[in-house]
C-alpha atoms as a PDB file:
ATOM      1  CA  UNK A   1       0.000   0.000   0.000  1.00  0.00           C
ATOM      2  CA  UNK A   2       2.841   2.325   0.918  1.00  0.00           C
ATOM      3  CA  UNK A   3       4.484   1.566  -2.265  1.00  0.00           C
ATOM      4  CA  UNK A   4       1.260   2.181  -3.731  1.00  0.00           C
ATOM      5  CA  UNK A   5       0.894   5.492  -2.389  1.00  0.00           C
ATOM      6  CA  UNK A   6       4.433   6.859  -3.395  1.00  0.00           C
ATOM      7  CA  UNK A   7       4.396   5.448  -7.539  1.00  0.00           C
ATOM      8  CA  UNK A   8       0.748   7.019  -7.471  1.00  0.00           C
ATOM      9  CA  UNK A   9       2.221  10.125  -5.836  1.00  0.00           C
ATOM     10  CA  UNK A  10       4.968  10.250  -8.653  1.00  0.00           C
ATOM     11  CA  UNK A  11       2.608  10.150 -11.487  1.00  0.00           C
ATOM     12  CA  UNK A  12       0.510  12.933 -10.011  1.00  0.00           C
ATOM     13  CA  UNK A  13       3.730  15.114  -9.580  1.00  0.00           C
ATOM     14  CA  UNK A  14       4.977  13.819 -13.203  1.00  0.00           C
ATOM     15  CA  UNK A  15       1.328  14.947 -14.731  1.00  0.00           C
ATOM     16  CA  UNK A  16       1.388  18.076 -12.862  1.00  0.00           C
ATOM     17  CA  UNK A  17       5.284  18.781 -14.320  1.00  0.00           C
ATOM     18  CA  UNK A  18       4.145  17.808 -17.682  1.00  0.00           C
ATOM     19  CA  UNK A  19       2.275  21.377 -18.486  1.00  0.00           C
ATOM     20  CA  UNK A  20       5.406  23.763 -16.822  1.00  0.00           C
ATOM     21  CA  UNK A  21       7.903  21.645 -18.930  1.00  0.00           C
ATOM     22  CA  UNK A  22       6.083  22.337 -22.281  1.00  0.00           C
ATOM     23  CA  UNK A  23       5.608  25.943 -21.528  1.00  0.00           C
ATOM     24  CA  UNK A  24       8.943  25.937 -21.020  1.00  0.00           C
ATOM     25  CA  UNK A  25       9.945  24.351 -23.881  1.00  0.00           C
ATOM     26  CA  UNK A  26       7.705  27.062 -25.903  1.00  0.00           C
ATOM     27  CA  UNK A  27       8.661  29.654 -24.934  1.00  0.00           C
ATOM     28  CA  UNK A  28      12.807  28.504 -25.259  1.00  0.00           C
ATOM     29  CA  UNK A  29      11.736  28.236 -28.675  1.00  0.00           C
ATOM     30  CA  UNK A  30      10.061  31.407 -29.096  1.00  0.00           C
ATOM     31  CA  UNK A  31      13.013  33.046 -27.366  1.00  0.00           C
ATOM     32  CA  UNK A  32      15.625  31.319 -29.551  1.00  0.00           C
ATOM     33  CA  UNK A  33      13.209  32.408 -32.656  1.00  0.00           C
ATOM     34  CA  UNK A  34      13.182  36.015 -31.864  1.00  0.00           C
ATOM     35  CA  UNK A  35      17.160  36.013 -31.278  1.00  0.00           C
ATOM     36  CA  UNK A  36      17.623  34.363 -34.436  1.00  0.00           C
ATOM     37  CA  UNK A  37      15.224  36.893 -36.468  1.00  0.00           C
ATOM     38  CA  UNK A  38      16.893  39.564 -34.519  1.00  0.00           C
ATOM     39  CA  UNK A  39      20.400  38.441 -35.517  1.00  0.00           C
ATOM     40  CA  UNK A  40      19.552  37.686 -39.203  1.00  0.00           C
ATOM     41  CA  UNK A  41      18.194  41.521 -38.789  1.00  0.00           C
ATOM     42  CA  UNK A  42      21.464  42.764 -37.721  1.00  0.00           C
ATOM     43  CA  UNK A  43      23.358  40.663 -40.272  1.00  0.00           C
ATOM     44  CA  UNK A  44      24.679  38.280 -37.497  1.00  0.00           C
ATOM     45  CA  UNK A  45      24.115  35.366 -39.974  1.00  0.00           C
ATOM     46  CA  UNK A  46      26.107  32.771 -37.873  1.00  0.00           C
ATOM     47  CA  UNK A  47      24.388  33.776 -34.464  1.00  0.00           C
ATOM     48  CA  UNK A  48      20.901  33.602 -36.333  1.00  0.00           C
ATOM     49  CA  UNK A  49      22.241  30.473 -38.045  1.00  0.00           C
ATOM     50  CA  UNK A  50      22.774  29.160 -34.427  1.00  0.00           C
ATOM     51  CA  UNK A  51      19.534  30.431 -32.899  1.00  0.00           C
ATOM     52  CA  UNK A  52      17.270  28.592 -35.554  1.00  0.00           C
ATOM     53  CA  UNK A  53      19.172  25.585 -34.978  1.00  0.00           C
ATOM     54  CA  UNK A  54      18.212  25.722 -31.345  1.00  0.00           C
ATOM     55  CA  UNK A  55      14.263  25.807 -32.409  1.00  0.00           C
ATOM     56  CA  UNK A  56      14.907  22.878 -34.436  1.00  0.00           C
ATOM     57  CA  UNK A  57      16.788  20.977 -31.796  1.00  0.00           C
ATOM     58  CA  UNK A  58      13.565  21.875 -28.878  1.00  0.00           C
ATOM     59  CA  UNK A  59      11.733  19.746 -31.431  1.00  0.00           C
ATOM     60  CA  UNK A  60       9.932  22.850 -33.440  1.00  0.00           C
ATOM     61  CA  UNK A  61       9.919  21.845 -37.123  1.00  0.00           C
ATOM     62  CA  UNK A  62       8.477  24.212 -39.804  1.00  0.00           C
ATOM     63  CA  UNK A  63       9.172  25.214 -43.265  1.00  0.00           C
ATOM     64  CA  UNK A  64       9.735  29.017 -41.861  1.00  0.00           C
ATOM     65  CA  UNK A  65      12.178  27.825 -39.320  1.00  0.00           C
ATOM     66  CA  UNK A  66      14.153  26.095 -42.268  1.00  0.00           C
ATOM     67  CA  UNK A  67      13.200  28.643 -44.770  1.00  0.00           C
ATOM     68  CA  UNK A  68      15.106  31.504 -42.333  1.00  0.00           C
ATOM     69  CA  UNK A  69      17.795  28.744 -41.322  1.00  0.00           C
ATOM     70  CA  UNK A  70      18.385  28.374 -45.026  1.00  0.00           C
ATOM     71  CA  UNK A  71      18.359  32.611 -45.243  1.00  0.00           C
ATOM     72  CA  UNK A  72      21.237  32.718 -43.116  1.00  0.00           C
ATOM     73  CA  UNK A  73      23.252  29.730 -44.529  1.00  0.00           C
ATOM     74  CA  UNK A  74      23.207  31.641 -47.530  1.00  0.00           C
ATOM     75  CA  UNK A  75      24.328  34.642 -46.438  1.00  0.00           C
ATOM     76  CA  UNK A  76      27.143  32.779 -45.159  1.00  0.00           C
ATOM     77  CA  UNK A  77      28.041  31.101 -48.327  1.00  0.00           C
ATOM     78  CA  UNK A  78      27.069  27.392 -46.901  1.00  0.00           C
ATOM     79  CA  UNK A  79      25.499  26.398 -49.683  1.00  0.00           C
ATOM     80  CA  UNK A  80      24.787  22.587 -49.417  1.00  0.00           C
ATOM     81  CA  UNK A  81      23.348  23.415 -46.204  1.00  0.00           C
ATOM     82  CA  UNK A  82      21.446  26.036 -47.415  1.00  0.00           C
ATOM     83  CA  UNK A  83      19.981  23.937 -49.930  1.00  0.00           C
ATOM     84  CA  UNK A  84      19.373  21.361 -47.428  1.00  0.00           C
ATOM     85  CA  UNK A  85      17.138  23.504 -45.477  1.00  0.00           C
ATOM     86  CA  UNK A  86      15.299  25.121 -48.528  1.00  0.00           C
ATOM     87  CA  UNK A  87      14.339  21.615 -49.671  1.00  0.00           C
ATOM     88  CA  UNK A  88      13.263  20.444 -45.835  1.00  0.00           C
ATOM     89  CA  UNK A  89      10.680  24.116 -45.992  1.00  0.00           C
ATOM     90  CA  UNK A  90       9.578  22.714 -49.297  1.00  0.00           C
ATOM     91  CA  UNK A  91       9.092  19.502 -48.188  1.00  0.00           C
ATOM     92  CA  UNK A  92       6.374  20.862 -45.033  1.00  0.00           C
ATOM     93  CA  UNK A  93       5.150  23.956 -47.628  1.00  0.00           C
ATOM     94  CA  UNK A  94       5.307  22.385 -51.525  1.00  0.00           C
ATOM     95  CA  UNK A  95       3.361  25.359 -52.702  1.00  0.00           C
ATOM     96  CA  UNK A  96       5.880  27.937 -51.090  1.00  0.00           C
ATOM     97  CA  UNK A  97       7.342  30.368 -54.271  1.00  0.00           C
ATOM     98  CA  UNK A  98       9.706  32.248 -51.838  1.00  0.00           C
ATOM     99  CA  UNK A  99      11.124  28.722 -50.871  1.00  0.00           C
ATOM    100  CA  UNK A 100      11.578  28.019 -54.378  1.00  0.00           C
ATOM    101  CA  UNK A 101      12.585  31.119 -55.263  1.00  0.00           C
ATOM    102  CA  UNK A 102      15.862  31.128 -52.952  1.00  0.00           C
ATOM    103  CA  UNK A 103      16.322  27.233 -53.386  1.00  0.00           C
ATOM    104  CA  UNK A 104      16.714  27.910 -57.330  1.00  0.00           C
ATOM    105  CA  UNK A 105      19.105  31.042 -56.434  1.00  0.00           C
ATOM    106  CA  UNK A 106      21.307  28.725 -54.088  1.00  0.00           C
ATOM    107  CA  UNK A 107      21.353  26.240 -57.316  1.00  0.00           C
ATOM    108  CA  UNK A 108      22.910  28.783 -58.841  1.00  0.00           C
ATOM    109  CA  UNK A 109      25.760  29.006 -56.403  1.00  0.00           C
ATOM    110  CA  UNK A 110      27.286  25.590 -56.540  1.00  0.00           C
ATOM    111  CA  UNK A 111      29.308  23.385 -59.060  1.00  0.00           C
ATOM    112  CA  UNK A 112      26.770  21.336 -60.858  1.00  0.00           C
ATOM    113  CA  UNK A 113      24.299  21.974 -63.538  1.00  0.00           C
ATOM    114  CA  UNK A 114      22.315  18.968 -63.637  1.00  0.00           C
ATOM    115  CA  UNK A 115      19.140  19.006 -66.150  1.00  0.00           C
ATOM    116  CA  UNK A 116      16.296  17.945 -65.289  1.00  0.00           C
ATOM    117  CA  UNK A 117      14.931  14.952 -67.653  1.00  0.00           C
ATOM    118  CA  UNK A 118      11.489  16.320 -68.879  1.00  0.00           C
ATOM    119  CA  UNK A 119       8.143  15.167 -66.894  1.00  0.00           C
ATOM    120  CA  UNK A 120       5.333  13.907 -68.764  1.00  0.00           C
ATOM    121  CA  UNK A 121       2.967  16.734 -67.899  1.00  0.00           C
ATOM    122  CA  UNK A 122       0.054  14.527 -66.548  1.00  0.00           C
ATOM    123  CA  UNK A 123       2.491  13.169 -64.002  1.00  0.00           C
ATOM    124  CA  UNK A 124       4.037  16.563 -63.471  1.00  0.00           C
ATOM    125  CA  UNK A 125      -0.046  17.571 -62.500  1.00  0.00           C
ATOM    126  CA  UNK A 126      -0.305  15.326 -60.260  1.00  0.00           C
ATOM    127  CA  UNK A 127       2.952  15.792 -58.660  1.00  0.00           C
ATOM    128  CA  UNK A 128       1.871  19.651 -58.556  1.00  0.00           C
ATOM    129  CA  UNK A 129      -1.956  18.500 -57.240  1.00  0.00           C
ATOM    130  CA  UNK A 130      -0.625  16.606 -54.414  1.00  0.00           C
ATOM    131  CA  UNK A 131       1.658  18.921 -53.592  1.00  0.00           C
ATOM    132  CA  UNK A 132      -0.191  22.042 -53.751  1.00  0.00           C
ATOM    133  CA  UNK A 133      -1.009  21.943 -50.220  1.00  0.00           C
ATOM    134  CA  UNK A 134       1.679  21.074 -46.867  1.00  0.00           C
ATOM    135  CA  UNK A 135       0.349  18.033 -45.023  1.00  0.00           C
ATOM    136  CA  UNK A 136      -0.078  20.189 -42.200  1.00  0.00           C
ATOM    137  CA  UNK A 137      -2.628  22.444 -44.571  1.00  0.00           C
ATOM    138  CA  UNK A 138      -4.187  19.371 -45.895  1.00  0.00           C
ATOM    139  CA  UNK A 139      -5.066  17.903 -41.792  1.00  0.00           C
ATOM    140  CA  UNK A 140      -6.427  21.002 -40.988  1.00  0.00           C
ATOM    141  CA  UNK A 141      -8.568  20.999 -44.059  1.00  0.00           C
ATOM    142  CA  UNK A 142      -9.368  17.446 -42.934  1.00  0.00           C
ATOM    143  CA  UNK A 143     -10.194  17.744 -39.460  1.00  0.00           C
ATOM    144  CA  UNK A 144     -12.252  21.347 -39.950  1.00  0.00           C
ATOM    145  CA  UNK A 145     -14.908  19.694 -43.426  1.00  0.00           C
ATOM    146  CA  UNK A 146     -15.388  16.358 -41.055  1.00  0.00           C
ATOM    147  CA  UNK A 147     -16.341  19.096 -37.796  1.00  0.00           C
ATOM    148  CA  UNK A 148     -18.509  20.954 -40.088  1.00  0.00           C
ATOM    149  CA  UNK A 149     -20.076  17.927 -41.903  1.00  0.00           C
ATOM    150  CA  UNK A 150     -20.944  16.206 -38.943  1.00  0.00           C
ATOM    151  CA  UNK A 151     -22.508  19.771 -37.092  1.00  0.00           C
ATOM    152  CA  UNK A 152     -24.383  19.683 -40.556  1.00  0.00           C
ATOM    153  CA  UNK A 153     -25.594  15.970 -40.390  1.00  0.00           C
ATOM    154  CA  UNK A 154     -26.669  16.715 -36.874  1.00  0.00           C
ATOM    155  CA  UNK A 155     -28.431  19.907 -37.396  1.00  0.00           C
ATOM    156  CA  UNK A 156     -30.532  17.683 -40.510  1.00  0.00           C
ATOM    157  CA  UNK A 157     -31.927  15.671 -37.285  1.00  0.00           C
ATOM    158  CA  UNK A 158     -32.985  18.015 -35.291  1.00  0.00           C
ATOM    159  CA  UNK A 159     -34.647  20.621 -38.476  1.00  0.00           C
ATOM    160  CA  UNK A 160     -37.983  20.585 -38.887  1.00  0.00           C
ATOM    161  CA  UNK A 161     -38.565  22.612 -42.091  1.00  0.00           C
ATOM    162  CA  UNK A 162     -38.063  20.765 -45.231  1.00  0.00           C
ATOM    163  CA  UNK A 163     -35.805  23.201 -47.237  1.00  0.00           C
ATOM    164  CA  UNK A 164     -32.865  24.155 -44.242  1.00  0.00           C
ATOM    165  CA  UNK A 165     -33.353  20.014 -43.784  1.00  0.00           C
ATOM    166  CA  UNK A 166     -32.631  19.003 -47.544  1.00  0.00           C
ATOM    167  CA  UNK A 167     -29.820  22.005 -47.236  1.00  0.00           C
ATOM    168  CA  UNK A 168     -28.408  20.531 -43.972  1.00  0.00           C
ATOM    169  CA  UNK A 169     -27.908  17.342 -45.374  1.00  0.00           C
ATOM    170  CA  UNK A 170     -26.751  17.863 -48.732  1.00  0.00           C
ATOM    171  CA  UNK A 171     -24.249  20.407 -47.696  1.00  0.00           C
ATOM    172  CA  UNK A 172     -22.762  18.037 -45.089  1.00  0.00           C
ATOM    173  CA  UNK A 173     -22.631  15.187 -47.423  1.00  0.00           C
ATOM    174  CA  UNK A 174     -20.563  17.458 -49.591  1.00  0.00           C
ATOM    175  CA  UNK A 175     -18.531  19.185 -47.185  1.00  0.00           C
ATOM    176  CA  UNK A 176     -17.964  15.233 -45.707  1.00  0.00           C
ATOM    177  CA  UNK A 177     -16.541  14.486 -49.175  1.00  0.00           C
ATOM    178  CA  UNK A 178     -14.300  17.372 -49.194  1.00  0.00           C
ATOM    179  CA  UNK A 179     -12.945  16.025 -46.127  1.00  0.00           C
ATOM    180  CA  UNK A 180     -12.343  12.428 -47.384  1.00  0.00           C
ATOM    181  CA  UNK A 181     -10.663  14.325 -50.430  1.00  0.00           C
ATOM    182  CA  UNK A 182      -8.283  15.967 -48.072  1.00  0.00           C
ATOM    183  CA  UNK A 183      -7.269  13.305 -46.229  1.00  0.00           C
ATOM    184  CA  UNK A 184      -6.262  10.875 -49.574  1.00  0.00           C
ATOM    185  CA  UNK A 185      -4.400  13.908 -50.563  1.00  0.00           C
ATOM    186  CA  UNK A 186      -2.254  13.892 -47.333  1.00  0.00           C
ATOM    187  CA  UNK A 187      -2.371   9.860 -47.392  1.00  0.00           C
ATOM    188  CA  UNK A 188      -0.751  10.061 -51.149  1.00  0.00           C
ATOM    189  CA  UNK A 189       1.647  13.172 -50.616  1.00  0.00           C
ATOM    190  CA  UNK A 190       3.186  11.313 -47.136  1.00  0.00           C
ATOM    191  CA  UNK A 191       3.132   8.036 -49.177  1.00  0.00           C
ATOM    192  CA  UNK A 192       5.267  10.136 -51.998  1.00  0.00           C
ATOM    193  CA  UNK A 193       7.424  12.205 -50.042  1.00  0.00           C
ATOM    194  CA  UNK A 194       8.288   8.420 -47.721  1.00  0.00           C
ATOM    195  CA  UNK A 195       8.891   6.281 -51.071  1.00  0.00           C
ATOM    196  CA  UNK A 196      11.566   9.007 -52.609  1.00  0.00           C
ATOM    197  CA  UNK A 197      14.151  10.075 -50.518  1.00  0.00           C
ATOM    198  CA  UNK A 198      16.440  12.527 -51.579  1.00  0.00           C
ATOM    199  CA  UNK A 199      19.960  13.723 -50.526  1.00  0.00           C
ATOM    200  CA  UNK A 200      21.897  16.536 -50.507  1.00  0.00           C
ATOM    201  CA  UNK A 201      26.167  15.988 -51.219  1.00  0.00           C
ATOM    202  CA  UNK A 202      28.131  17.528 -48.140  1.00  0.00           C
ATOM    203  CA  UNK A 203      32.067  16.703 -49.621  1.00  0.00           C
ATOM    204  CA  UNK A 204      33.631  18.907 -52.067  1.00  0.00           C
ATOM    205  CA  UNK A 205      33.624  16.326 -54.634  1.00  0.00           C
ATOM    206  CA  UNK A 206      32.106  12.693 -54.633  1.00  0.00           C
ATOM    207  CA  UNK A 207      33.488   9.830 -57.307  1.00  0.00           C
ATOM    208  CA  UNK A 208      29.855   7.918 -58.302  1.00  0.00           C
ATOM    209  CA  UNK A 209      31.099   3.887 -58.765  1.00  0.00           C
ATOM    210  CA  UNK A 210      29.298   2.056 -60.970  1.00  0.00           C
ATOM    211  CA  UNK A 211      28.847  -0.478 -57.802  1.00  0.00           C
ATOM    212  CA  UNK A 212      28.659  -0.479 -53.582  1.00  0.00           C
ATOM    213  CA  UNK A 213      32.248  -0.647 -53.652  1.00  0.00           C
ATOM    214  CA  UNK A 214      35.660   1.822 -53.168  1.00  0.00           C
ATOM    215  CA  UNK A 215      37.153  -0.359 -56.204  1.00  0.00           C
ATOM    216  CA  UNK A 216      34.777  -0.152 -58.726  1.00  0.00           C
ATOM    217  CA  UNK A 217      34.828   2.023 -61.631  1.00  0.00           C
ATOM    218  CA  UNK A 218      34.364   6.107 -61.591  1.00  0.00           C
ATOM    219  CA  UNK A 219      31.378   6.689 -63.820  1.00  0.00           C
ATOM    220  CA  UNK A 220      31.670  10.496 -62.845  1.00  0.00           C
ATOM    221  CA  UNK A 221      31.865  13.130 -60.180  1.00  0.00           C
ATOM    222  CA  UNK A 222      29.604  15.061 -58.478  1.00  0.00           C
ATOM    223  CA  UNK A 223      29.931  18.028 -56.489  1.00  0.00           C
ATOM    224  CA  UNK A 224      28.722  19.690 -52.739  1.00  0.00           C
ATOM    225  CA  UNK A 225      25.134  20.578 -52.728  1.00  0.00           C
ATOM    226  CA  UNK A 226      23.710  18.467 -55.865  1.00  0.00           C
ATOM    227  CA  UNK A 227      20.377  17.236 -54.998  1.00  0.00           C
ATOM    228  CA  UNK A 228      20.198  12.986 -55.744  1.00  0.00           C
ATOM    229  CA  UNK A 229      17.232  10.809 -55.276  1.00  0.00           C
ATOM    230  CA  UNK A 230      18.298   7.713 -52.798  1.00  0.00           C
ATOM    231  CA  UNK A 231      17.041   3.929 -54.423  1.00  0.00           C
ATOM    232  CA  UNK A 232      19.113   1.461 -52.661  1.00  0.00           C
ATOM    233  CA  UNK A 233      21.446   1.538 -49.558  1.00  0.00           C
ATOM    234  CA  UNK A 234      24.021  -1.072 -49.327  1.00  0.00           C
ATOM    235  CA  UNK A 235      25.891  -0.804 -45.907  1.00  0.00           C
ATOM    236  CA  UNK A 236      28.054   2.046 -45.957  1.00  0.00           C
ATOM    237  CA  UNK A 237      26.725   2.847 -49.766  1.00  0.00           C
ATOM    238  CA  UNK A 238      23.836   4.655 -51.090  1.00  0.00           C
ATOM    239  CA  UNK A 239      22.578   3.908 -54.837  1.00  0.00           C
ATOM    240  CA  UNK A 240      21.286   7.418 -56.192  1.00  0.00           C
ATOM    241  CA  UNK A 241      20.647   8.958 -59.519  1.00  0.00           C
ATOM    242  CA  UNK A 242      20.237  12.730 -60.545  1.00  0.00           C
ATOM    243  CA  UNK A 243      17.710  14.613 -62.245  1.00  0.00           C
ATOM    244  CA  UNK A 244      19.288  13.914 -65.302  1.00  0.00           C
ATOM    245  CA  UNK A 245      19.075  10.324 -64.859  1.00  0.00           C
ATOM    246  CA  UNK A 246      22.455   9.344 -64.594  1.00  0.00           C
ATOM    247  CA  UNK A 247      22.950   7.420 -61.554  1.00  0.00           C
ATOM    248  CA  UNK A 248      25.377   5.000 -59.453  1.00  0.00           C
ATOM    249  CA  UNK A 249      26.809   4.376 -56.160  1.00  0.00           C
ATOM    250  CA  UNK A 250      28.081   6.586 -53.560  1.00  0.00           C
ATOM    251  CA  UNK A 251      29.334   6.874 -49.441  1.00  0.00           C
ATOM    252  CA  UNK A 252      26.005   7.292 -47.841  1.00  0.00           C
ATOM    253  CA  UNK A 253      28.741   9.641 -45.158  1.00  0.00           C
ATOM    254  CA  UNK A 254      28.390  11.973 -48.396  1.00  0.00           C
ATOM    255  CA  UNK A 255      25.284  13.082 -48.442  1.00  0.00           C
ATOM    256  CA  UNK A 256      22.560  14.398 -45.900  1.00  0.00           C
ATOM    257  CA  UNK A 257      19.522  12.889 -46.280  1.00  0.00           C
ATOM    258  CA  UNK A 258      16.118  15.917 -46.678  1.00  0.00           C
END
């Protein structure tokens, strides 16, 4: 019973905690926020660079958080990692044009010109459809069409007119569908953005072998802050391929994954 007492005692305390520590944790990460806009405001890139990296690390992941992390990479000349952190913002806002904007402008900055192999354009509208919106855009849209829909549903039961009745219910159905849309949208883009991950090259220059090994042949060389697509890992190797299409093996140590 005693022992009772004290782990019961403990998980009241812990639940209690539980609120402070979050607070806490918010508002580290609005501090570290401000400081870092602050900085970037002052051109202190590295101590905004620093400050954003703080929000990230107290768990705080958004594409502005990475878009200004990205900002002040830039300004410092860091480009893979400034392209790193323009493609993680894409990856939470797809829609984004200032994202794109500076990720094509740090493209600019490194080595590599890789072109892109052109899309057959009902593939590229899909891409673009599922895309449009962020998952995070697409579960509010979710969450708010199946509150109303249902509110609608309900208020059909409880009408006693026959036109607001026929409007409750048809206007719930539709708003339920719009719902259902949303959330197949989110369930293909999360399926999409899972089954292609992509890399970013951190060493000055990286020989691609044609196999998973440090003795096979050089096909070419690619350079920090090209963007591959990752197919295959094979221990310490990663099989990728470009835009372009030309592909082959690399040290998976060589590239940051998005």
């Amino acid at each position: 019973m005693g022992n009772l007492l004290k782990y019961s005692l403990y998980v009241w305390l812990l639940l209690l905690a539980i609120p402070f520590c979050v607070t806490a944790k918010e508002i580290n990460a609005e501090t570290f926020l401000q400081q870092g806009n602050e900085a970037y405001a002052r051109n202190r890139f590295e101590d905004a660079a620093a400050a954003y990296k703080q929000v990230l690390d107290a768990g705080y992941e958004s594409a502005p958080v990475y878009f200004n992390l990205g900002n002040a990479q830039y300004k410092l000349a860091e480009m893979p990692a400034a392209i790193l952190n323009y493609e993680k913002a894409l990856k939470l806002a797809p829609g984004d044009a200032d994202i794109k904007l500076n990720l094509q402008l740090a493209n600019l900055k490194i080595t590599d010109r890789i072109e892109e192999i052109p899309e057959f354009f009902l593939s590229k509208w899909w891409k673009g459809f599922i895309l449009f919106f962020s998952l995070s855009t697409l579960s509010v849209f979710t969450i708010v069409c199946f509150i109303a829909g249902f509110i609608l549903l309900i208020a059909y039961l409880f009408l006693i007119s026959v036109w607001p009745k026929k409007m409750a219910f048809y206007t719930g159905i539709t708003v339920l569908s719009l719902g259902l849309i949303f959330r197949a949208m989110s369930s293909v883009q999360s399926d999409y953005l899972d089954g292609n991950p992509q890399g970013i090259v951190f060493s000055g220059a990286v020989d691609v072998k044609s196999g998973p090994d440090g003795q096979q042949k050089t096909l070419f060389v690619i350079h920090e802050g090209t963007k591959v697509s990752i197919l295959e890992r094979n221990n310490n190797w990663a099989k990728v391929v470009l835009a372009n299409g030309n592909g082959g093996w690399i040290k998976l140590m060589d590239i940051k994954e998005i």
